[in-house]
N, C-alpha and C. Protein backbone atom coordinates (compact mmCIF):
# COMPACT_ATOMS: atom_id res chain seq x y z
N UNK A 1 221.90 1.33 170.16
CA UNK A 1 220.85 0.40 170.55
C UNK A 1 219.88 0.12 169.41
N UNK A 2 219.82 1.10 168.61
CA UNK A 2 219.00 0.97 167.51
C UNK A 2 219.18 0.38 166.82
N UNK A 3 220.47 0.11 166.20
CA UNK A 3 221.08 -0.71 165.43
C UNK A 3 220.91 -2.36 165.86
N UNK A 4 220.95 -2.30 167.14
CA UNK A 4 220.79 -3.79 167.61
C UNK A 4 219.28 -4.03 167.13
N UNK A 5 218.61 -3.48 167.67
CA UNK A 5 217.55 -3.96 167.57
C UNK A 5 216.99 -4.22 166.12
N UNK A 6 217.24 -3.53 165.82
CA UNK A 6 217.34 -3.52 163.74
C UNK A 6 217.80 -4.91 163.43
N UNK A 7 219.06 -4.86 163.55
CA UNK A 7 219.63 -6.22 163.39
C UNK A 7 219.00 -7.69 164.07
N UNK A 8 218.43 -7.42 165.44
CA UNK A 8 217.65 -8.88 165.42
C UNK A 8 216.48 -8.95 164.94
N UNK A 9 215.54 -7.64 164.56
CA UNK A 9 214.43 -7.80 163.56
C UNK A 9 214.55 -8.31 162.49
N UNK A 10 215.77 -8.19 161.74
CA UNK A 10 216.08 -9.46 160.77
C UNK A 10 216.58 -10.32 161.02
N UNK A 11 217.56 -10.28 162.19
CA UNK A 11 217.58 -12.40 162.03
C UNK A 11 216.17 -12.82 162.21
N UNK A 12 215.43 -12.12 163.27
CA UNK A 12 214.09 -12.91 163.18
C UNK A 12 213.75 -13.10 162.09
N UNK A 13 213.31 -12.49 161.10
CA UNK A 13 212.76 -12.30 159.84
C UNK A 13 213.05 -13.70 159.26
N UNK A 14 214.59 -13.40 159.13
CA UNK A 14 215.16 -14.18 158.34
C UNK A 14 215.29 -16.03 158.84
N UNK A 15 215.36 -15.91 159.99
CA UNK A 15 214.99 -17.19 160.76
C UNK A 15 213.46 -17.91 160.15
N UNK A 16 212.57 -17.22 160.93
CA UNK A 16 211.01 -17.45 160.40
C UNK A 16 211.16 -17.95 158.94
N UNK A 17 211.55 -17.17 158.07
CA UNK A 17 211.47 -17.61 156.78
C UNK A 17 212.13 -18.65 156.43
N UNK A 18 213.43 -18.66 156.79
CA UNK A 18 214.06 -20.05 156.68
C UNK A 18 213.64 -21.10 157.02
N UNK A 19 213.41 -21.35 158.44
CA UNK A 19 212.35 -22.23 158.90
C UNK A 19 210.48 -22.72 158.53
N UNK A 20 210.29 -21.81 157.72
CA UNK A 20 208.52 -21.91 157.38
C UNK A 20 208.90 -22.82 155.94
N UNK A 21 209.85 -22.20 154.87
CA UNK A 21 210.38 -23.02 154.01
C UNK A 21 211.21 -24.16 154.13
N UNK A 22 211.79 -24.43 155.11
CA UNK A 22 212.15 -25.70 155.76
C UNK A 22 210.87 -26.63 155.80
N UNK A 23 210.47 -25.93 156.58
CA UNK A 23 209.23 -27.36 156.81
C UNK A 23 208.26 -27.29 155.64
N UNK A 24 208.08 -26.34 154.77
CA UNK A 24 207.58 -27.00 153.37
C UNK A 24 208.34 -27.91 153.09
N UNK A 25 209.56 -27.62 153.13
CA UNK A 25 210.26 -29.13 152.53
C UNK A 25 209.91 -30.31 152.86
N UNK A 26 209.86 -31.11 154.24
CA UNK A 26 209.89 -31.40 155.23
C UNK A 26 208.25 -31.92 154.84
N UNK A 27 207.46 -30.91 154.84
CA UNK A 27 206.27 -31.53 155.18
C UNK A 27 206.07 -32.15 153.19
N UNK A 28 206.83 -31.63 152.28
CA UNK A 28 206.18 -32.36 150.89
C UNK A 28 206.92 -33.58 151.07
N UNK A 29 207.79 -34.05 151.80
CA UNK A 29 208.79 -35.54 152.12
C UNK A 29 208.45 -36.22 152.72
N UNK A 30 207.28 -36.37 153.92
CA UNK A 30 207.29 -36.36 154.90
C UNK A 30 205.65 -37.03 154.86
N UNK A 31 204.98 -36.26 153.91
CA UNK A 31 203.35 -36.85 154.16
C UNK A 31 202.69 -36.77 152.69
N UNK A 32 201.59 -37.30 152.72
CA UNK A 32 201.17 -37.41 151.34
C UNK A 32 199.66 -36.21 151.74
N UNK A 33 199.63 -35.47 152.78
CA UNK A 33 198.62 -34.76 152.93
C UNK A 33 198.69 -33.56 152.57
N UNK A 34 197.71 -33.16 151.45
CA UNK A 34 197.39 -32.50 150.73
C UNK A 34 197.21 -30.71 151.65
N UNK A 35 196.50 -31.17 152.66
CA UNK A 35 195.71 -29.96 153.65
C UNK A 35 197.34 -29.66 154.28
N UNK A 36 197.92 -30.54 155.16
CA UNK A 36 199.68 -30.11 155.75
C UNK A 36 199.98 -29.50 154.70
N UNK A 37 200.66 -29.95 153.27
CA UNK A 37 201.13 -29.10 152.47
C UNK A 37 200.82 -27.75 151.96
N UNK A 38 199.71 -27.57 152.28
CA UNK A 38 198.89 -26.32 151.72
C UNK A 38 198.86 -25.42 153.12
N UNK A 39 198.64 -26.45 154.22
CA UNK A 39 199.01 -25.04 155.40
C UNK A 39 200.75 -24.55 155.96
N UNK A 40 201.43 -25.57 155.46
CA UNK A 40 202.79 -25.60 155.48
C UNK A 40 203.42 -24.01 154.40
N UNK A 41 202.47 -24.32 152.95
CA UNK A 41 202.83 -23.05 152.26
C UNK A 41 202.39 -22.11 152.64
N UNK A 42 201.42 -21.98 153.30
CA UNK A 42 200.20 -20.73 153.67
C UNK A 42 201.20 -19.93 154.59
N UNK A 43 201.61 -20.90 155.41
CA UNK A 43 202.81 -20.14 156.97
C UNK A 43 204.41 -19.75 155.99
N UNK A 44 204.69 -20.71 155.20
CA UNK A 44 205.73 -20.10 154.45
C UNK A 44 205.66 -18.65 154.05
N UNK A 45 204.52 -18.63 152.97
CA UNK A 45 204.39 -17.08 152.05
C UNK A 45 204.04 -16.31 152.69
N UNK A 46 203.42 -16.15 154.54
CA UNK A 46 203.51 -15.25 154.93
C UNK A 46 204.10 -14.77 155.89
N UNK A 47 205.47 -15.84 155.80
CA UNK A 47 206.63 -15.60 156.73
C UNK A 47 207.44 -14.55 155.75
N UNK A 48 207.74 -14.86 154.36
CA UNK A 48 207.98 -14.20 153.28
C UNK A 48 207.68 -13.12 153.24
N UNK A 49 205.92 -12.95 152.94
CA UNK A 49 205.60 -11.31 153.43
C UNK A 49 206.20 -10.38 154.20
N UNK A 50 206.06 -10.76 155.35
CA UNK A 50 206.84 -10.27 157.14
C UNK A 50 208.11 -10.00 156.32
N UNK A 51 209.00 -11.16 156.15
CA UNK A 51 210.37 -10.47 155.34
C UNK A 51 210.86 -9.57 154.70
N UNK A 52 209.93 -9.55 153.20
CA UNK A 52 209.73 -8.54 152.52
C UNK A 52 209.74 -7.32 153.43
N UNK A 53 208.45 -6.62 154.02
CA UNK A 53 208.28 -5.84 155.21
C UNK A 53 209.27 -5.12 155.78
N UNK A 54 209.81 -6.49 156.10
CA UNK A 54 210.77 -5.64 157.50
C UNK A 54 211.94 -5.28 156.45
N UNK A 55 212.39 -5.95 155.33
CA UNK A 55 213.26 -5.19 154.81
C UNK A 55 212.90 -4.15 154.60
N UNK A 56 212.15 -3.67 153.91
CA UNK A 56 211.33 -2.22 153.21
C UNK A 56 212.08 -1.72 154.07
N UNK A 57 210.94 -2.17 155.63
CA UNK A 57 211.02 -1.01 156.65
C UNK A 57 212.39 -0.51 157.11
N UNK A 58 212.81 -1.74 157.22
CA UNK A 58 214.14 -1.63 157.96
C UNK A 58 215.42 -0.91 157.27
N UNK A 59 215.48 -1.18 156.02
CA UNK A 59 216.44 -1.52 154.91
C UNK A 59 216.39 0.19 154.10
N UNK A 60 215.04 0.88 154.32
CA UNK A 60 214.41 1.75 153.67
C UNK A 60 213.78 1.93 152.25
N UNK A 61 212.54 3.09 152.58
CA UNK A 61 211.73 3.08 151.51
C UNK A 61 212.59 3.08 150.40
N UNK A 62 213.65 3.44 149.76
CA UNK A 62 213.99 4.09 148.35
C UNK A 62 214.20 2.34 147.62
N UNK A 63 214.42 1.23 148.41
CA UNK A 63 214.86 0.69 147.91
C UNK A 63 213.19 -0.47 147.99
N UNK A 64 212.10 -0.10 148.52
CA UNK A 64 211.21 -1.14 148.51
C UNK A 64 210.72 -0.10 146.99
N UNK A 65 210.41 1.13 147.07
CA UNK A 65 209.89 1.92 145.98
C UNK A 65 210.85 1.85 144.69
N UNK A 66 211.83 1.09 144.58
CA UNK A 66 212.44 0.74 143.74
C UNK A 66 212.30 -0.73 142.78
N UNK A 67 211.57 -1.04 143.64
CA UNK A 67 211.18 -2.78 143.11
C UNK A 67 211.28 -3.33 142.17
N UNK A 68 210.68 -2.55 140.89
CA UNK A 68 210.46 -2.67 139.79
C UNK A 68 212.18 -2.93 138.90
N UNK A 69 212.40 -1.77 139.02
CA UNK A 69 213.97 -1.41 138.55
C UNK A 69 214.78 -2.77 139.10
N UNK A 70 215.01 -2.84 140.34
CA UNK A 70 215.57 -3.89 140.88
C UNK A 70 215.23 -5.31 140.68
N UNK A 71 214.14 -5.64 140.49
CA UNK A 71 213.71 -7.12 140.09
C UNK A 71 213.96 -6.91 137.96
N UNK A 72 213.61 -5.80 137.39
CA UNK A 72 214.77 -5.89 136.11
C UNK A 72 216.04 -6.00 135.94
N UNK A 73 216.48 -5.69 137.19
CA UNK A 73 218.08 -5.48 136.95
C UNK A 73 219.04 -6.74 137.36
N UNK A 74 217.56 -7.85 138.24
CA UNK A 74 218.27 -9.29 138.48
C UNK A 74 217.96 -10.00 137.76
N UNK A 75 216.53 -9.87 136.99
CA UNK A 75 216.12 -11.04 135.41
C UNK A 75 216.92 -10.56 134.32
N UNK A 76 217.47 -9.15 134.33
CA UNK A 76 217.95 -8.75 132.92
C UNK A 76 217.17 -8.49 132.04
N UNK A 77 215.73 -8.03 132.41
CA UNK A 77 214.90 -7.03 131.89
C UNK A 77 214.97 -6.07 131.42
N UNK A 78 214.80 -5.57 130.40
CA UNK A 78 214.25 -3.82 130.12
C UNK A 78 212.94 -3.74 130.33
N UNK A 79 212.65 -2.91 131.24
CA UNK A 79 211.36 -2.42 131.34
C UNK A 79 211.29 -1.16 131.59
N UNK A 80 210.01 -0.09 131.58
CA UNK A 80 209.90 0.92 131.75
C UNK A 80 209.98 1.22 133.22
N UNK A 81 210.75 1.88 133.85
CA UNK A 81 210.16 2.65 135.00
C UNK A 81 210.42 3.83 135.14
């Protein structure tokens, strides 16, 4: 049961986010208003947040406390960690 529930905490996740960046799209095509676009991103980046989050949570700490390493290892960075 746990597992289920795990699993629709990220489609949600992943829904929300898809959809909040959808309608950024949507709303920069769509209107020339400055205030929509800016609350359109506001609901995006913190649908994003929530995402982020629930992966951590969900996904586990070793790999949110890994961040650093992992965002070098997709730019092809050397950095210290």
């Amino acid at each position: 049961m746990t597992k289920l529930i795990r699993k629709a905490a990220l489609v949600v996740a992943f829904l929300a986010f898809g959809g909040a960046w959808t309608g950024v799209v949507i709303t920069y095509f769509s209107t020339d208003s400055i205030v929509a676009f800016t609350i359109a991103v506001t609901i995006a980046a913190l649908a994003t947040e929530v995402l982020v989050w629930a992966l951590a949570i969900i996904g586990g700490w070793t790999l949110f406390a890994n961040r650093q390493r992992l965002w070098n290892r997709i730019t092809g960075q050397q950095g210290e960690v």
